[in-house]
C-alpha atoms as a PDB file:
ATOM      1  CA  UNK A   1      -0.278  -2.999  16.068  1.00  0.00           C
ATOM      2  CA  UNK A   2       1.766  -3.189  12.695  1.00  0.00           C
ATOM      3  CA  UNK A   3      -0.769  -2.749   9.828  1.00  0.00           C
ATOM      4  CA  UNK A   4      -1.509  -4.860   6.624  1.00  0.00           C
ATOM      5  CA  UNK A   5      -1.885  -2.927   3.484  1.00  0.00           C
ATOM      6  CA  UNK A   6      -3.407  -4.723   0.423  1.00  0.00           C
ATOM      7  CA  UNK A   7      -2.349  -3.394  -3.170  1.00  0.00           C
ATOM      8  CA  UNK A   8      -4.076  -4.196  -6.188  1.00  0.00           C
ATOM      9  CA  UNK A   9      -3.021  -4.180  -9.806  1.00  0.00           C
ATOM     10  CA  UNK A  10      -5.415  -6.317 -12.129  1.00  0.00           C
ATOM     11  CA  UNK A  11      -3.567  -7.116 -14.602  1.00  0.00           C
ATOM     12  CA  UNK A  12      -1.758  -9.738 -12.350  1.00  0.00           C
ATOM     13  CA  UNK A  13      -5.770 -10.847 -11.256  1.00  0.00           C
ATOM     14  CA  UNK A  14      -6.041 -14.618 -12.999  1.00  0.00           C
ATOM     15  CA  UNK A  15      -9.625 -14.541 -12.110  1.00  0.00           C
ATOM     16  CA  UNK A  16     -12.339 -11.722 -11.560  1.00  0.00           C
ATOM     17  CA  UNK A  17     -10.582  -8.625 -10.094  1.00  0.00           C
ATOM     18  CA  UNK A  18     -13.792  -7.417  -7.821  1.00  0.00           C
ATOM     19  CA  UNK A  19     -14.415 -11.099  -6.477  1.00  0.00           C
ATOM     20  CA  UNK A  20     -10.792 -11.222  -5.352  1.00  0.00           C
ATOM     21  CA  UNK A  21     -11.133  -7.573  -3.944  1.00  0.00           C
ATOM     22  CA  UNK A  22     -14.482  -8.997  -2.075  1.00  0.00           C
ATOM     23  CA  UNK A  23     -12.385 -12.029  -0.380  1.00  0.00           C
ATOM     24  CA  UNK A  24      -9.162  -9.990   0.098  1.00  0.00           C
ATOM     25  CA  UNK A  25     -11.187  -8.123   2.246  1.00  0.00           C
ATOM     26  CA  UNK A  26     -13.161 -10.468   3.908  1.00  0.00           C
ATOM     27  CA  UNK A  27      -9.541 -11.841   5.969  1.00  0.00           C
ATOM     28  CA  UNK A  28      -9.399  -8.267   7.113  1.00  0.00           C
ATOM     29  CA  UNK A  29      -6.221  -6.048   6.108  1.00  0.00           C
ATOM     30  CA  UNK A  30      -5.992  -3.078   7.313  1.00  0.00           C
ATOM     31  CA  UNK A  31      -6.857  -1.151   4.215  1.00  0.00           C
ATOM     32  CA  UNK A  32      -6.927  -1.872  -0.069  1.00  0.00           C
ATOM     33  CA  UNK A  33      -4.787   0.446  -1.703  1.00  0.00           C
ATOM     34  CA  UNK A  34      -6.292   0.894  -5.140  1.00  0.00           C
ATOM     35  CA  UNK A  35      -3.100   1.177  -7.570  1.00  0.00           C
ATOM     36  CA  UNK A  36      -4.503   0.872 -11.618  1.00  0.00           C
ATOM     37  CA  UNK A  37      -2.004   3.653 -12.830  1.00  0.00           C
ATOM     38  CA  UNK A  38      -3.401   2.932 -16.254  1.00  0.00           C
ATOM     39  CA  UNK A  39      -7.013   4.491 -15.354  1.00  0.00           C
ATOM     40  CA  UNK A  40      -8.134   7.849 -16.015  1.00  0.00           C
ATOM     41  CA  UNK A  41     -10.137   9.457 -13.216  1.00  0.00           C
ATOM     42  CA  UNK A  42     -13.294   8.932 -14.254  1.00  0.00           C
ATOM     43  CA  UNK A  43     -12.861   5.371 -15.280  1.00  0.00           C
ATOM     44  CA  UNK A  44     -10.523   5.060 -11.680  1.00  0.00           C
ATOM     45  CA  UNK A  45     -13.167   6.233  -9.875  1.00  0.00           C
ATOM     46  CA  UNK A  46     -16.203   3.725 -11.492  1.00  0.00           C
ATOM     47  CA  UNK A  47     -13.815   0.826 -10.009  1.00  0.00           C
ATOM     48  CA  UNK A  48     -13.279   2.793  -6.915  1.00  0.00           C
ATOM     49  CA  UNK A  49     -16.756   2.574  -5.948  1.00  0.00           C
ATOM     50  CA  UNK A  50     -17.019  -0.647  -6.616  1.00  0.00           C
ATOM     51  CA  UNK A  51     -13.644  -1.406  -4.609  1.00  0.00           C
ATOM     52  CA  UNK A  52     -15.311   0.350  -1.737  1.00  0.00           C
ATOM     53  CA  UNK A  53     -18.395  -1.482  -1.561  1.00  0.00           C
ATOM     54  CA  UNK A  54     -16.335  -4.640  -1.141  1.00  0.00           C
ATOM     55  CA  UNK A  55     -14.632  -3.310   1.499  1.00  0.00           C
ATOM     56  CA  UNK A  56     -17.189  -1.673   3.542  1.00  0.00           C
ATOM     57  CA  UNK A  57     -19.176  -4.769   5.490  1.00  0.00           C
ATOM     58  CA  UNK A  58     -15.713  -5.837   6.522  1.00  0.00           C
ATOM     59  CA  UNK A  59     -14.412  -2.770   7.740  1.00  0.00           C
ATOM     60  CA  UNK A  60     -11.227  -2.374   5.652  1.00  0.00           C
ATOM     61  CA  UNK A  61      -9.915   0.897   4.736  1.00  0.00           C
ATOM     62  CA  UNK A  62      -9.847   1.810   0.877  1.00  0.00           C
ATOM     63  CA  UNK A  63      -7.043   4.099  -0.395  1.00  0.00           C
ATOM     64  CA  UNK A  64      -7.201   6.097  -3.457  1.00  0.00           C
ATOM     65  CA  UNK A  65      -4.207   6.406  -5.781  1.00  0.00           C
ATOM     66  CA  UNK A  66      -3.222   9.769  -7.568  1.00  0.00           C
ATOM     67  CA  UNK A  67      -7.080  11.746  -7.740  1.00  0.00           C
ATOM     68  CA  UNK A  68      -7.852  13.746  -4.630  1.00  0.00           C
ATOM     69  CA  UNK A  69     -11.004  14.821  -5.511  1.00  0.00           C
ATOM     70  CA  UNK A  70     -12.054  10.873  -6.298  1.00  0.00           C
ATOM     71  CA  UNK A  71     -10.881  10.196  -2.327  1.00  0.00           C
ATOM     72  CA  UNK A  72     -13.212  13.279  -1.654  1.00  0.00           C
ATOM     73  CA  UNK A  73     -15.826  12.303  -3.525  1.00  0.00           C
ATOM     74  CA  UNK A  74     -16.045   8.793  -1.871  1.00  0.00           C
ATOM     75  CA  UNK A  75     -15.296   9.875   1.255  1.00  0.00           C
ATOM     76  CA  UNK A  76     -12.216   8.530   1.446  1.00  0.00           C
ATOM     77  CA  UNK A  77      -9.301  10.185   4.110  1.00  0.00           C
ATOM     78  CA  UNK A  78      -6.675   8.260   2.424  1.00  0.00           C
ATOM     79  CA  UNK A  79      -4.664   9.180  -0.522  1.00  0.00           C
ATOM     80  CA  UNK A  80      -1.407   7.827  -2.210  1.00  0.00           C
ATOM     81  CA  UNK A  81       0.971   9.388  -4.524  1.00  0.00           C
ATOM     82  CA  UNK A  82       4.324   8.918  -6.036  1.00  0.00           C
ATOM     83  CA  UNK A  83       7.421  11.468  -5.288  1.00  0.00           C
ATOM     84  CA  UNK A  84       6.645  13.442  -8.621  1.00  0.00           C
ATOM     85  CA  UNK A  85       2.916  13.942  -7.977  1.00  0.00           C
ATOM     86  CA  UNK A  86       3.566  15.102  -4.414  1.00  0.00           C
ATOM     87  CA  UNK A  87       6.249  17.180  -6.011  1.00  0.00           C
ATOM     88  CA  UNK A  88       3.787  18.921  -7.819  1.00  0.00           C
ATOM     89  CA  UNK A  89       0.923  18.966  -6.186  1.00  0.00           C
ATOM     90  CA  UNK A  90      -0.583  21.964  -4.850  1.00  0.00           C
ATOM     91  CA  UNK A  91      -1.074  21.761  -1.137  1.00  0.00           C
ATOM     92  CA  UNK A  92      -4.735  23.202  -0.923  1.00  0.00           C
ATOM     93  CA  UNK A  93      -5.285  20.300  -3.316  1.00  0.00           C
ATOM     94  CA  UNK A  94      -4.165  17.733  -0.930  1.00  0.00           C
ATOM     95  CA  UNK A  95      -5.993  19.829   2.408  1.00  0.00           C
ATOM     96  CA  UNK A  96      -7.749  17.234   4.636  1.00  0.00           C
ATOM     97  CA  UNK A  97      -6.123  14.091   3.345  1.00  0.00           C
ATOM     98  CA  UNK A  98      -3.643  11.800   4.880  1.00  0.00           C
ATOM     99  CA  UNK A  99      -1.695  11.220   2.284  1.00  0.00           C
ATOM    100  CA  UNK A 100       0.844   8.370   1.895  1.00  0.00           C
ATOM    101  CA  UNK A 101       4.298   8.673  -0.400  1.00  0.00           C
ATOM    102  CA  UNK A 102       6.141   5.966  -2.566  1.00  0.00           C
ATOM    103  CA  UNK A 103       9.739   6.555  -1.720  1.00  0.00           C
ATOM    104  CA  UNK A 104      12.795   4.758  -2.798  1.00  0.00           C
ATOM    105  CA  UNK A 105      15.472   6.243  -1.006  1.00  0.00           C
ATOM    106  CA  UNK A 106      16.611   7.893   2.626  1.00  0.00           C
ATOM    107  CA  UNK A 107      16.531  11.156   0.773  1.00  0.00           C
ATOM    108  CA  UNK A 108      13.187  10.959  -0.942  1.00  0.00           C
ATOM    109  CA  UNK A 109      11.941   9.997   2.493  1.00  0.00           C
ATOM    110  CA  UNK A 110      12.837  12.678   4.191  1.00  0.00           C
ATOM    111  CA  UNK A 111      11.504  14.943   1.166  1.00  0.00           C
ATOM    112  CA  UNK A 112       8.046  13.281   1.421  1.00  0.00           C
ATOM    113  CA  UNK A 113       7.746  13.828   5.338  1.00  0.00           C
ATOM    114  CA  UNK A 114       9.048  17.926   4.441  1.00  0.00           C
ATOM    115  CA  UNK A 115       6.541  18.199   1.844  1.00  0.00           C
ATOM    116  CA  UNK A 116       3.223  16.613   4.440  1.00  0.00           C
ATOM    117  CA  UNK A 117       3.407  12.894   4.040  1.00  0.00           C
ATOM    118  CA  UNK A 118       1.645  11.242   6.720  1.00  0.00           C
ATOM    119  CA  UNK A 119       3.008   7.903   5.488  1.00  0.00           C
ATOM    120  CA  UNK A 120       5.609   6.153   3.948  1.00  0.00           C
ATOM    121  CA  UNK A 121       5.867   2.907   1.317  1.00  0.00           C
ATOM    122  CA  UNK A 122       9.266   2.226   0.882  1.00  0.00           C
ATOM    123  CA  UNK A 123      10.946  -0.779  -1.466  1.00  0.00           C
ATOM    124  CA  UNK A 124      11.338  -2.647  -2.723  1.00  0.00           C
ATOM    125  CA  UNK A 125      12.697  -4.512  -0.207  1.00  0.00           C
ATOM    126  CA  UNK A 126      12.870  -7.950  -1.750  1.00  0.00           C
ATOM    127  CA  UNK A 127      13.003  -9.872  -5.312  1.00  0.00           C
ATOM    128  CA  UNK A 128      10.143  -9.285  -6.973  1.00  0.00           C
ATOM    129  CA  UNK A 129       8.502 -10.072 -10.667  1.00  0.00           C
ATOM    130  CA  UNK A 130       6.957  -6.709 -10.421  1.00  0.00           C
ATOM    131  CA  UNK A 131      10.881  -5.182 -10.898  1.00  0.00           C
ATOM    132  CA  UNK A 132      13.036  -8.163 -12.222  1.00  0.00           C
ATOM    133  CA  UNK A 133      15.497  -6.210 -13.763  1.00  0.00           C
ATOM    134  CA  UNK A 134      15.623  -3.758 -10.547  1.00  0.00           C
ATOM    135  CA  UNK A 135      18.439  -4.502  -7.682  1.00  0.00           C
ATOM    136  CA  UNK A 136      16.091  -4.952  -4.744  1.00  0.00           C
ATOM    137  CA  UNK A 137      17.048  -2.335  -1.714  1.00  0.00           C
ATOM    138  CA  UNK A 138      17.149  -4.818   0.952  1.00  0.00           C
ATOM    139  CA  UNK A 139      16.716  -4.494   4.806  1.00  0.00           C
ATOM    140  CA  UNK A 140      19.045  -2.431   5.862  1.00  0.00           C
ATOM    141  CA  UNK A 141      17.612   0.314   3.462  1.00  0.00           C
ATOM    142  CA  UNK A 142      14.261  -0.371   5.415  1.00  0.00           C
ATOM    143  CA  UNK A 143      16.032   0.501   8.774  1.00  0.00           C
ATOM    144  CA  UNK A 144      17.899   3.634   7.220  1.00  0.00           C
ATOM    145  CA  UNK A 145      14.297   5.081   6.138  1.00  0.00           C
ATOM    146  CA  UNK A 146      12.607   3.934   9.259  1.00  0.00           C
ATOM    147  CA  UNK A 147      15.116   5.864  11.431  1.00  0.00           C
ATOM    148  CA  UNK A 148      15.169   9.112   9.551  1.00  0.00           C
ATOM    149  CA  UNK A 149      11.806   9.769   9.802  1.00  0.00           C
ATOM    150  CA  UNK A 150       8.933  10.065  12.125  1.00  0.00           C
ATOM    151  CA  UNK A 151       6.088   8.841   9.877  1.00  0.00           C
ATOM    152  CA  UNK A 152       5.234   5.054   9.739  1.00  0.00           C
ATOM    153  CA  UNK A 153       6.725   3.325   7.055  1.00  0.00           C
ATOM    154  CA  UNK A 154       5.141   0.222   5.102  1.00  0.00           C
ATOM    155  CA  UNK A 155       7.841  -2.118   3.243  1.00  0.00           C
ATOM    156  CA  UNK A 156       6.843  -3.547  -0.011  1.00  0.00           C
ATOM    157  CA  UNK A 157       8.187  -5.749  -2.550  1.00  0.00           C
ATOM    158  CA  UNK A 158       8.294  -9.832  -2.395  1.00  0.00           C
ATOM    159  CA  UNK A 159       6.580  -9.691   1.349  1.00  0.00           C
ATOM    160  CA  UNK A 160       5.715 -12.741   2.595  1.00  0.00           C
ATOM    161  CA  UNK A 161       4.581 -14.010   6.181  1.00  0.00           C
ATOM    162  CA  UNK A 162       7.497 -15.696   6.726  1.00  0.00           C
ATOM    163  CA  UNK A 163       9.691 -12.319   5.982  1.00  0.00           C
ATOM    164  CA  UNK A 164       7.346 -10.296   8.573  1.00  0.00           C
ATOM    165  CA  UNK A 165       9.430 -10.203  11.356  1.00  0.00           C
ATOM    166  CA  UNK A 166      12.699  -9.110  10.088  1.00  0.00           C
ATOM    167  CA  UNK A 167      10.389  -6.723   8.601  1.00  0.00           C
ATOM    168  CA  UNK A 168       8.911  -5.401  11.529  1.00  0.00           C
ATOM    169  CA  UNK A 169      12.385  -6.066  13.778  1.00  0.00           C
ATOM    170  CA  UNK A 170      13.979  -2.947  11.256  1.00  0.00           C
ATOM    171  CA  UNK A 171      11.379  -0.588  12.582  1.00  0.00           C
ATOM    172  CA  UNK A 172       8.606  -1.301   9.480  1.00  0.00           C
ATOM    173  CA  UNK A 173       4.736  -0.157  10.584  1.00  0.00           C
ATOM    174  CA  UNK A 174       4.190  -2.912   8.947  1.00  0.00           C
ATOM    175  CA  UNK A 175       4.346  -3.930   5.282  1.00  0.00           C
ATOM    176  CA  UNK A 176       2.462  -4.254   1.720  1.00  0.00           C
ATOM    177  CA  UNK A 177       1.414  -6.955  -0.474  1.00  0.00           C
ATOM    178  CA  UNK A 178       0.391  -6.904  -4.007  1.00  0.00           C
ATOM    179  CA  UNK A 179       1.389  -9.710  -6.760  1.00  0.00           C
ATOM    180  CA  UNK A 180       0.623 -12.857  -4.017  1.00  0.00           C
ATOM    181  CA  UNK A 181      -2.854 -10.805  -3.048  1.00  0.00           C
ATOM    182  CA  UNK A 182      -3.050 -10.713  -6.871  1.00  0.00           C
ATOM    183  CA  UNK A 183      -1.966 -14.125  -7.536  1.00  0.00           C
ATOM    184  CA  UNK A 184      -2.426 -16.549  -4.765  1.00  0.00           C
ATOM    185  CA  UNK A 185      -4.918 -19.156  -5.086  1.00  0.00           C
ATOM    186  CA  UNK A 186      -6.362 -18.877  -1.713  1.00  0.00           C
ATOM    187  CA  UNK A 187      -6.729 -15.300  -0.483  1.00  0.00           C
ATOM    188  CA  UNK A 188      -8.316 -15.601   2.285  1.00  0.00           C
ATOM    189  CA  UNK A 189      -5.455 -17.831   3.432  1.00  0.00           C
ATOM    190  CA  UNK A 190      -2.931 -15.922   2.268  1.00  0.00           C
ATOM    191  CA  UNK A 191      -3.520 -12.384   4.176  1.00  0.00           C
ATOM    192  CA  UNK A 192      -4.579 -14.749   7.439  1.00  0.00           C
ATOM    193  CA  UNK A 193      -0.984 -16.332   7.216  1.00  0.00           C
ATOM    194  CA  UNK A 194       0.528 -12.647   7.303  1.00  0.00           C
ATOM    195  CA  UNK A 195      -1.935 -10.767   9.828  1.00  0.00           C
ATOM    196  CA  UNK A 196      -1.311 -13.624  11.972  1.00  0.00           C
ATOM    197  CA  UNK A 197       2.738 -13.396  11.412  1.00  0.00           C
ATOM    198  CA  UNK A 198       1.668  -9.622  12.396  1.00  0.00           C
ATOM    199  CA  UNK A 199       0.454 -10.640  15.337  1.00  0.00           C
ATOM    200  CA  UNK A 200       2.693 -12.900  16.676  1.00  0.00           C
ATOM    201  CA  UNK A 201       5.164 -10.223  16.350  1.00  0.00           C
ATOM    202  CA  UNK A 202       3.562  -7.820  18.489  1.00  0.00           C
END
């Protein structure tokens, strides 16, 4: 079944980031990527912990962003990293990971898959506030990257359950959501509406 991937930024969070985190994961995504690009590692992986412990008694997956030894550290199989940081980092650093790429073109997909990615993130697909002044790529970028490679591939950018099955009809894994998990008033209702769109689809 396609997969729902949660991912967080708190400075969009209108209320208290860790309580959102708690009911985020209580509707069951597949996984919480942790994003906070603004953290240093020790300070990432303080929040980390606490990320994780919100996650655990519902079963949902939490991915670590950029530090490899953090994922290690908290047991964690996941990683994610942009194109430059894969592009630089050293593959006995990344041994025993699955590690996930941000990619923004057919090219830097096929790069990221070369170079070990086990997954993909492509976008953004949509309109977004997160990249107003950026043309979004649209769907028929989505199929291009699904078809050249053989990883899954997660769309991202202005996802919303009604947008899940053209989504998933291009070939998507399934798809990410960040400012409405952020944002929304309701998220418990807001990832059901979406996992259920998931399912429906399948």
């Amino acid at each position: 079944m396609a997969e729902l991937l949660c991912v967080t930024q708190r400075s969009l969070c209108p209320d208290d980031f860790l309580e959102r985190v708690r009911r985020l994961a209580q509707a069951k995504p597949q996984a919480i990527l942790l994003r906070e690009k603004d953290l240093g590692e020790a300070d990432y992986e303080v929040l980390a912990r606490e990320v994780q412990e919100r996650c655990a008694p519902w079963g949902v997956r939490l991915i670590v962003r950029r530090y490899a030894d953090v994922a290690r550290r908290l047991g964690v199989q996941q990683l994610h990293l942009s194109m430059e940081e894969l592009r630089q980092a050293e593959p006995e650093a990344l041994a025993g990971l699955q590690t996930g790429i941000s990619v923004h073109s057919v090219l830097e997909a096929l790069e990221a898959q070369q170079l070990g990615g086990a997954y993909l993130i492509a976008g953004h697909i949509y309109e977004t506030d997160c990249k107003k002044d950026l043309a979004p790529r649209g769907l028929d970028f989505l199929r291009e990257v699904c078809q050249s490679v053989s990883v899954p591939v997660f769309a991202i950018g202005g996802v919303t359950a009604e947008r899940v099955p053209e989504l998933l009809a291009r070939g998507a894994a399934g798809c990410c959501v960040m400012s409405g998990a952020m944002q929304c008033s309701s998220p418990e209702e807001y990832i059901e509406n979406i996992i259920t769109k998931i399912i429906d689809k399948n």
